[in-house]
N, C-alpha and C. Protein backbone atom coordinates (compact mmCIF):
# COMPACT_ATOMS: atom_id res chain seq x y z
N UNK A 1 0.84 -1.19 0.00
CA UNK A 1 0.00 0.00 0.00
C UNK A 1 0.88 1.24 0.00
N UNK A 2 0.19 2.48 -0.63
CA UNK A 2 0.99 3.69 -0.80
C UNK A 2 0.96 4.27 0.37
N UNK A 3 2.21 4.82 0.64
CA UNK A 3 1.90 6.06 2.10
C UNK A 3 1.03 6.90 1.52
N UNK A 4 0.20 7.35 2.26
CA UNK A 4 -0.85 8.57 2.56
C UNK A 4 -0.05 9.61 2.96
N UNK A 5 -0.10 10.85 2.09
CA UNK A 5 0.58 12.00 1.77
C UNK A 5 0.27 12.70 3.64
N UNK A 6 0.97 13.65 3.77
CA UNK A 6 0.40 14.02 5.26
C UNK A 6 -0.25 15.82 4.94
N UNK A 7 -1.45 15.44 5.83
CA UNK A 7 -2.14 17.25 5.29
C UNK A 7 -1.75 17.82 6.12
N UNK A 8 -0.74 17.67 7.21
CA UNK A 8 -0.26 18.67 7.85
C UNK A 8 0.04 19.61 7.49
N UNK A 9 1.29 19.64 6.50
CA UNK A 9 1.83 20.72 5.60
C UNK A 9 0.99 21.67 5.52
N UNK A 10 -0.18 21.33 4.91
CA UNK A 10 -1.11 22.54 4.41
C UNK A 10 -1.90 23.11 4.99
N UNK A 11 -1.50 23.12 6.60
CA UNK A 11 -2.63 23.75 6.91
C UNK A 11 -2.02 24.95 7.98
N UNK A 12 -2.76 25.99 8.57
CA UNK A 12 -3.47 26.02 8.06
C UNK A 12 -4.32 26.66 6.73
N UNK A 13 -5.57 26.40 5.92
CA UNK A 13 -5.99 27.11 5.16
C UNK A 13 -6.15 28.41 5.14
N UNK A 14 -5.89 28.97 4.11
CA UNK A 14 -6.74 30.71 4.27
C UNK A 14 -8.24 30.07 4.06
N UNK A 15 -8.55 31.27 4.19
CA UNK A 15 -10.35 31.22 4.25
C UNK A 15 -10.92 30.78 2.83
N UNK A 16 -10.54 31.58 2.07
CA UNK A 16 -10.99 31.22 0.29
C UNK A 16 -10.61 29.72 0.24
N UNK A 17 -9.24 29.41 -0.07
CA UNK A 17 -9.04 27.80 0.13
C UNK A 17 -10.21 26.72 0.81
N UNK A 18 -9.98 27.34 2.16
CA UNK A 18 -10.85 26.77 2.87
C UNK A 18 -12.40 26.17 1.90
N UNK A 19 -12.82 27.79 1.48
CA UNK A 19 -14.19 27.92 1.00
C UNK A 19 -14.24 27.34 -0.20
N UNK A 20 -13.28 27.13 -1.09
CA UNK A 20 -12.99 26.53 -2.24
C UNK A 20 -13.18 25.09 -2.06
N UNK A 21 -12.58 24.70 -1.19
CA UNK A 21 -12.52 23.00 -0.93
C UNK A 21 -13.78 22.64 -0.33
N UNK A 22 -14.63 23.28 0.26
CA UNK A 22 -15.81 23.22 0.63
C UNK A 22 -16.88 22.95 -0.78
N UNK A 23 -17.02 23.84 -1.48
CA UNK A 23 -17.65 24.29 -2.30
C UNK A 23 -17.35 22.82 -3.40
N UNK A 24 -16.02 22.24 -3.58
CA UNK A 24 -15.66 21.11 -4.29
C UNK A 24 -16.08 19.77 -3.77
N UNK A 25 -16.73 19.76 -2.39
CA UNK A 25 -17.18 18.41 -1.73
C UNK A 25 -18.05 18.10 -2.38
N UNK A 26 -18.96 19.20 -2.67
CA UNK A 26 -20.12 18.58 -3.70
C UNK A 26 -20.42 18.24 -4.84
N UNK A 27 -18.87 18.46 -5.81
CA UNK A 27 -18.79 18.02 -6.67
C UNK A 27 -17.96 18.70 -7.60
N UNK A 28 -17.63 18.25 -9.30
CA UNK A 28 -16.89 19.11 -10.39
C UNK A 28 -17.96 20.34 -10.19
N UNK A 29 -17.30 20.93 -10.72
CA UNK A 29 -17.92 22.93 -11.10
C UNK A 29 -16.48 23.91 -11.64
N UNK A 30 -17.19 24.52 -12.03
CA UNK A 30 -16.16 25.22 -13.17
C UNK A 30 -16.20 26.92 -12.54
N UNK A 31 -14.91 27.38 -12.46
CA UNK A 31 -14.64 28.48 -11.80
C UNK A 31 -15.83 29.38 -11.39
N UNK A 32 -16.65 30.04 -12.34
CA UNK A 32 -17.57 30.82 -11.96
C UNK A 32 -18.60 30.19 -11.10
N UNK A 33 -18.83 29.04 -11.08
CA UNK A 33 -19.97 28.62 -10.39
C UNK A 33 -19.04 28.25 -8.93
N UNK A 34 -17.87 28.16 -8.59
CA UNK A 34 -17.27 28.00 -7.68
C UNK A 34 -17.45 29.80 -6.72
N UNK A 35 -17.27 30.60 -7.73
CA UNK A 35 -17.55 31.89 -6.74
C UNK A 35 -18.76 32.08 -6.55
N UNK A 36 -20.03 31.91 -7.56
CA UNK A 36 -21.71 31.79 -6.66
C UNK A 36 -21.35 31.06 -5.61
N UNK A 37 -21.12 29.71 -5.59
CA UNK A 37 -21.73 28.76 -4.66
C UNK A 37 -21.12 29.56 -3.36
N UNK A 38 -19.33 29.90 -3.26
CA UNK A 38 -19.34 30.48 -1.90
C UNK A 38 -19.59 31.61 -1.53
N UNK A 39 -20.16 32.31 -2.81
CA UNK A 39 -20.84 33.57 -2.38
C UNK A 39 -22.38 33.22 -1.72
N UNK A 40 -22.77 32.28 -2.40
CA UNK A 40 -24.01 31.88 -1.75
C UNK A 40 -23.89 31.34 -0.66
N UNK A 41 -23.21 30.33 -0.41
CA UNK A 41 -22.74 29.64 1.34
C UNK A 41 -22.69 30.69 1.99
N UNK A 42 -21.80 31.86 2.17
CA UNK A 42 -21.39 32.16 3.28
C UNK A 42 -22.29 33.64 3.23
N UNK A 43 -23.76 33.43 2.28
CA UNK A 43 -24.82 34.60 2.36
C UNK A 43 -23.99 36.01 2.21
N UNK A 44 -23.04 35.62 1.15
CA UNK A 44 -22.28 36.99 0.87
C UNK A 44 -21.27 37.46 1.67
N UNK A 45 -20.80 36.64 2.67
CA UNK A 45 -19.55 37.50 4.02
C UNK A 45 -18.48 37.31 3.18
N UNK A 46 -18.33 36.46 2.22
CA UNK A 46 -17.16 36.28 1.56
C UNK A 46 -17.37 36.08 0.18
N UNK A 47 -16.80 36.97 -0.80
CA UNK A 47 -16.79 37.50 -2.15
C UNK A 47 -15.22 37.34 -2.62
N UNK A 48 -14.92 36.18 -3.34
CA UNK A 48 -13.64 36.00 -4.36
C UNK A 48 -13.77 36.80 -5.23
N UNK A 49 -12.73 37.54 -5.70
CA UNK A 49 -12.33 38.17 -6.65
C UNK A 49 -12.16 36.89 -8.03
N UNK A 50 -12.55 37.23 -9.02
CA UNK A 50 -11.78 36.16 -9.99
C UNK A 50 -10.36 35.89 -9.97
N UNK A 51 -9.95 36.76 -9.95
CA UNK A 51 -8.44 36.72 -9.67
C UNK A 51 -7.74 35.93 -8.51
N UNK A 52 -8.13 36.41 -7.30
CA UNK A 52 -8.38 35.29 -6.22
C UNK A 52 -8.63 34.28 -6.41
N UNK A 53 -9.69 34.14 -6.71
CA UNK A 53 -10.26 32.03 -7.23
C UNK A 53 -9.37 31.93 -8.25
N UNK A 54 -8.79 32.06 -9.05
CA UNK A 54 -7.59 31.77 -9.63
C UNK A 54 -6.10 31.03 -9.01
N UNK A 55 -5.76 32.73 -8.31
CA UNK A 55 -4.44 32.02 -7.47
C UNK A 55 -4.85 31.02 -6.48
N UNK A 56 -5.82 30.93 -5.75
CA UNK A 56 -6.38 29.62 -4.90
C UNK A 56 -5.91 28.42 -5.90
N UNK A 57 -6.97 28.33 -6.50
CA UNK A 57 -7.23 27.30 -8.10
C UNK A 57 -5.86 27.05 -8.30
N UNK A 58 -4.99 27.53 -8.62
CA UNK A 58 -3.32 27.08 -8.80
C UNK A 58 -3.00 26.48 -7.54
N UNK A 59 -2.95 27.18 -6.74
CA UNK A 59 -2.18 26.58 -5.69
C UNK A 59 -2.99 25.55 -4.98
N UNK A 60 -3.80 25.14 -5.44
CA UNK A 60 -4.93 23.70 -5.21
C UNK A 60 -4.29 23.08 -6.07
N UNK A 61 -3.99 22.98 -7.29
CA UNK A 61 -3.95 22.14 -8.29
C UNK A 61 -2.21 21.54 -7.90
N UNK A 62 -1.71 22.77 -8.26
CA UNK A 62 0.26 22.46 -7.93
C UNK A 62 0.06 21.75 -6.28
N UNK A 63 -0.66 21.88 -5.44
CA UNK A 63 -0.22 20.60 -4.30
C UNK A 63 -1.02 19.74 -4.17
N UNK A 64 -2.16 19.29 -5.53
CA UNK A 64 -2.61 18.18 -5.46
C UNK A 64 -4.00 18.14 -4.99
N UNK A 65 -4.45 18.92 -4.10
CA UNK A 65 -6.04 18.78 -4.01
C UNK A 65 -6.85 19.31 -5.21
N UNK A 66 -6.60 19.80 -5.73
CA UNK A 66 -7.69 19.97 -6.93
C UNK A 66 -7.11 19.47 -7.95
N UNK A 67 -8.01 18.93 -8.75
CA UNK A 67 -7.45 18.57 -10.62
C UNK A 67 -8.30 19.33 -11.64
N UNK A 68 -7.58 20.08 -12.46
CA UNK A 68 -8.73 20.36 -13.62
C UNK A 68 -9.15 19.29 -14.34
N UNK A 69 -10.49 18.87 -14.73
CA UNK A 69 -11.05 18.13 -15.57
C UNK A 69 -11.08 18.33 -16.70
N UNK A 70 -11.22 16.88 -17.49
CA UNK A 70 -11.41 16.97 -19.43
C UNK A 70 -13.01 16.85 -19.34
N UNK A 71 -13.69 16.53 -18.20
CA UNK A 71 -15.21 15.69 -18.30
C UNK A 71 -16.27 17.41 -18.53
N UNK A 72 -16.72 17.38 -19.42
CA UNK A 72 -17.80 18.53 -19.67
C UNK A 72 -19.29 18.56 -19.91
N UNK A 73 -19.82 18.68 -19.49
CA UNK A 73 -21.57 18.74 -19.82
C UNK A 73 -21.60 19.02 -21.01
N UNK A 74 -23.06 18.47 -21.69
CA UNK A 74 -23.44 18.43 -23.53
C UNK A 74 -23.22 19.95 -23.67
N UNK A 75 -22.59 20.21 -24.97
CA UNK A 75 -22.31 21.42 -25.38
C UNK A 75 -23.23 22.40 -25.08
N UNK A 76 -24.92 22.49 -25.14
CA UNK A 76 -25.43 22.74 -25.32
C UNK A 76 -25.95 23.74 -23.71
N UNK A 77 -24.92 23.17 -22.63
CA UNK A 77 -25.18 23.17 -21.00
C UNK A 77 -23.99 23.63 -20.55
N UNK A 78 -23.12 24.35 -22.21
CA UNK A 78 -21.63 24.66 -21.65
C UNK A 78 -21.30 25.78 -21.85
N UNK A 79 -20.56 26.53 -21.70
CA UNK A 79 -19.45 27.52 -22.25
C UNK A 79 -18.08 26.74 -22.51
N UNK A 80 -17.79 26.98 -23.55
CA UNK A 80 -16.31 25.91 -23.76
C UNK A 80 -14.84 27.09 -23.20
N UNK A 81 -15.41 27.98 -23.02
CA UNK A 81 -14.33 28.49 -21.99
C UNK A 81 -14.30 28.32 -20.50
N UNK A 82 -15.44 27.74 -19.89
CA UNK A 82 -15.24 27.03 -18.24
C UNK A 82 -14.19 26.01 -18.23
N UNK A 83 -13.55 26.32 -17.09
CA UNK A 83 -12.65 25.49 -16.97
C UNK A 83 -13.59 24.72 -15.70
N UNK A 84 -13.43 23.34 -15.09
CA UNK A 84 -14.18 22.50 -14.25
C UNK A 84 -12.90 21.69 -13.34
N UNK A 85 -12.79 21.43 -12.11
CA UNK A 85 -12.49 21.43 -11.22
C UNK A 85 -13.05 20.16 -10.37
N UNK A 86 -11.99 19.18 -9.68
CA UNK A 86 -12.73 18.28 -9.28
C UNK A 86 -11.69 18.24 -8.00
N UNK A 87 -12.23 17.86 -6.77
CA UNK A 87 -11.20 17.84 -5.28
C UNK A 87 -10.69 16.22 -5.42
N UNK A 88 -9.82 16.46 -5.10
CA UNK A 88 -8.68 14.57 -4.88
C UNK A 88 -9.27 13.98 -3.92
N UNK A 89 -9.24 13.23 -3.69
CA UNK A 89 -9.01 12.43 -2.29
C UNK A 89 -7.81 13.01 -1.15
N UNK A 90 -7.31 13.15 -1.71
CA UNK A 90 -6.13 14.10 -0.78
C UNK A 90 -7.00 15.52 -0.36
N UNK A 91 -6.67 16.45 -1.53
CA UNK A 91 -7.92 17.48 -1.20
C UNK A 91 -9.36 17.52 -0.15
N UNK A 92 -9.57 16.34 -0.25
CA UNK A 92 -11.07 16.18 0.77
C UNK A 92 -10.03 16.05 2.09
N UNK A 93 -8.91 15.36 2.34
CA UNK A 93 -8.24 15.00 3.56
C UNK A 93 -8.23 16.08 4.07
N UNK A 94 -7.56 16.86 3.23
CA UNK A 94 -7.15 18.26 3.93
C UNK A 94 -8.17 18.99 4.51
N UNK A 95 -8.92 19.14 3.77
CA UNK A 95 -10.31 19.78 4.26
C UNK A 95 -11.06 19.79 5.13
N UNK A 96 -11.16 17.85 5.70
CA UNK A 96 -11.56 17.38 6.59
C UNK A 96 -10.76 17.89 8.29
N UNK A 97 -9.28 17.83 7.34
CA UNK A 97 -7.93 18.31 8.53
C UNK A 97 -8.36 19.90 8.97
N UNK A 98 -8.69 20.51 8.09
CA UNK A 98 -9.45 21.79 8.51
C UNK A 98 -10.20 22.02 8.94
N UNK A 99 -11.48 21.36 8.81
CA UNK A 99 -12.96 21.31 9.94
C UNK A 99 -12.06 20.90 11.11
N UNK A 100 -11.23 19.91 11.39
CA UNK A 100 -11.20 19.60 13.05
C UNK A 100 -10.56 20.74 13.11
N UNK A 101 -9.38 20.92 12.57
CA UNK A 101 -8.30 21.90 13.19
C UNK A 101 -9.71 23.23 13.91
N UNK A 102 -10.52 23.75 13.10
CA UNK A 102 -11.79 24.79 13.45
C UNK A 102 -12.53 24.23 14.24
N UNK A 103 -12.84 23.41 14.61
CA UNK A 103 -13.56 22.56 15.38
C UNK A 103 -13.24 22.76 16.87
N UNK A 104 -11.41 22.60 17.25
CA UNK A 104 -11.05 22.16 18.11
C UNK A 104 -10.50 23.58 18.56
N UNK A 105 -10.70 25.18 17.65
CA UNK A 105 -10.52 25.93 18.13
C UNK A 105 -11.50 26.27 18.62
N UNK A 106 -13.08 26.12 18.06
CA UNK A 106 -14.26 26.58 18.52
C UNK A 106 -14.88 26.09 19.75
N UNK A 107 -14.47 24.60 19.91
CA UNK A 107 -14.17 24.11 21.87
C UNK A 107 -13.67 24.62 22.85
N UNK A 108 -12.16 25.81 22.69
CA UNK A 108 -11.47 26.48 23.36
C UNK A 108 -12.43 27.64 23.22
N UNK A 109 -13.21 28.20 22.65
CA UNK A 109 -13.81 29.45 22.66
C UNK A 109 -15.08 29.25 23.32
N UNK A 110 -15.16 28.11 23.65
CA UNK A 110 -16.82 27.28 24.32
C UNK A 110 -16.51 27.17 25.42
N UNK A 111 -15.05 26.61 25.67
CA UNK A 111 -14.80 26.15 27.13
C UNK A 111 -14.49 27.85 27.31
N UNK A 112 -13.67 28.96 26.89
CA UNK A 112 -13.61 29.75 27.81
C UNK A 112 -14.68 30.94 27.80
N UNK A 113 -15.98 29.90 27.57
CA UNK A 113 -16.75 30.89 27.36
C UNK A 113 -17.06 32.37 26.94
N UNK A 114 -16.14 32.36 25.58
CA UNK A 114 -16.65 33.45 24.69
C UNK A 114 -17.23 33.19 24.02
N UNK A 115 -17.70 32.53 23.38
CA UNK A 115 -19.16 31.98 22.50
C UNK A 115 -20.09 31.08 23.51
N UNK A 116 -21.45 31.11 23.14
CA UNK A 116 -22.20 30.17 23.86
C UNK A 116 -22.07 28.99 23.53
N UNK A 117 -21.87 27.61 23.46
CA UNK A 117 -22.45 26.41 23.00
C UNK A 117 -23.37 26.24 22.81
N UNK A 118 -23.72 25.90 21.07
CA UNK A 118 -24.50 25.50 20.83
C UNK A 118 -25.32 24.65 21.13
N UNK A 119 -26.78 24.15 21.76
CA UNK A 119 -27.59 22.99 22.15
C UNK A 119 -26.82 22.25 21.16
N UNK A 120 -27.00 20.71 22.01
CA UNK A 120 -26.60 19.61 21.59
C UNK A 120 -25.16 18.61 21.29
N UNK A 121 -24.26 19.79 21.32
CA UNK A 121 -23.01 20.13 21.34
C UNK A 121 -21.94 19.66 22.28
């Protein structure tokens, strides 16, 4: 079996990254629909520049969590200038490495009671 790359390295995320790899759990999508969706997630608190989702988009791709895709919807459902985007298996690791890493800061902000805990929690 292959060693499993370590997501330590990469973390932690900036926020866009973050929101990028989020936005890729649910599937391929092609740049522009990558800035709706986290403009829509985060109800507008966070707005990528194209340019931004770009340099993200590279530096996803050059360490392996993202791949650009050849796979395209019928012409007819396309722009043949979208480029489409799919997260690795590595990529989801990391990501996952990022919810705890946020996770386990948002416990320290619970235990010292500056945020409330959420019911159920």
């Amino acid at each position: 079996m292959a060693e499993q790359r370590s997501v330590e390295p990469m973390l932690p995320l900036t926020p866009g990254a973050f929101h990028v790899l989020l936005t890729l759990t649910e599937g391929d999508i092609h740049g522009y629909g990558i800035l709706k969706e986290v403009a829509r997630l985060t109800n507008g608190t966070v707005s990528l520049s194209t340019g931004t989702l770009y340099a993200i988009l590279r530096r996803l791709v050059s360490e392996g969590m993202v791949v650009e895709i050849e796979g395209r919807p019928a012409p007819e459902q396309d722009d043949e200038r979208r480029r489409y985007y799919h997260l690795t298996e590595f990529g989801r690791r990391v990501a996952r490495a990022e919810a705890e890493r946020l996770r386990e800061m948002l416990a320290l902000a619970w235990d010292r009671n500056l945020l409330p805990k959420p019911e159920g929690v």
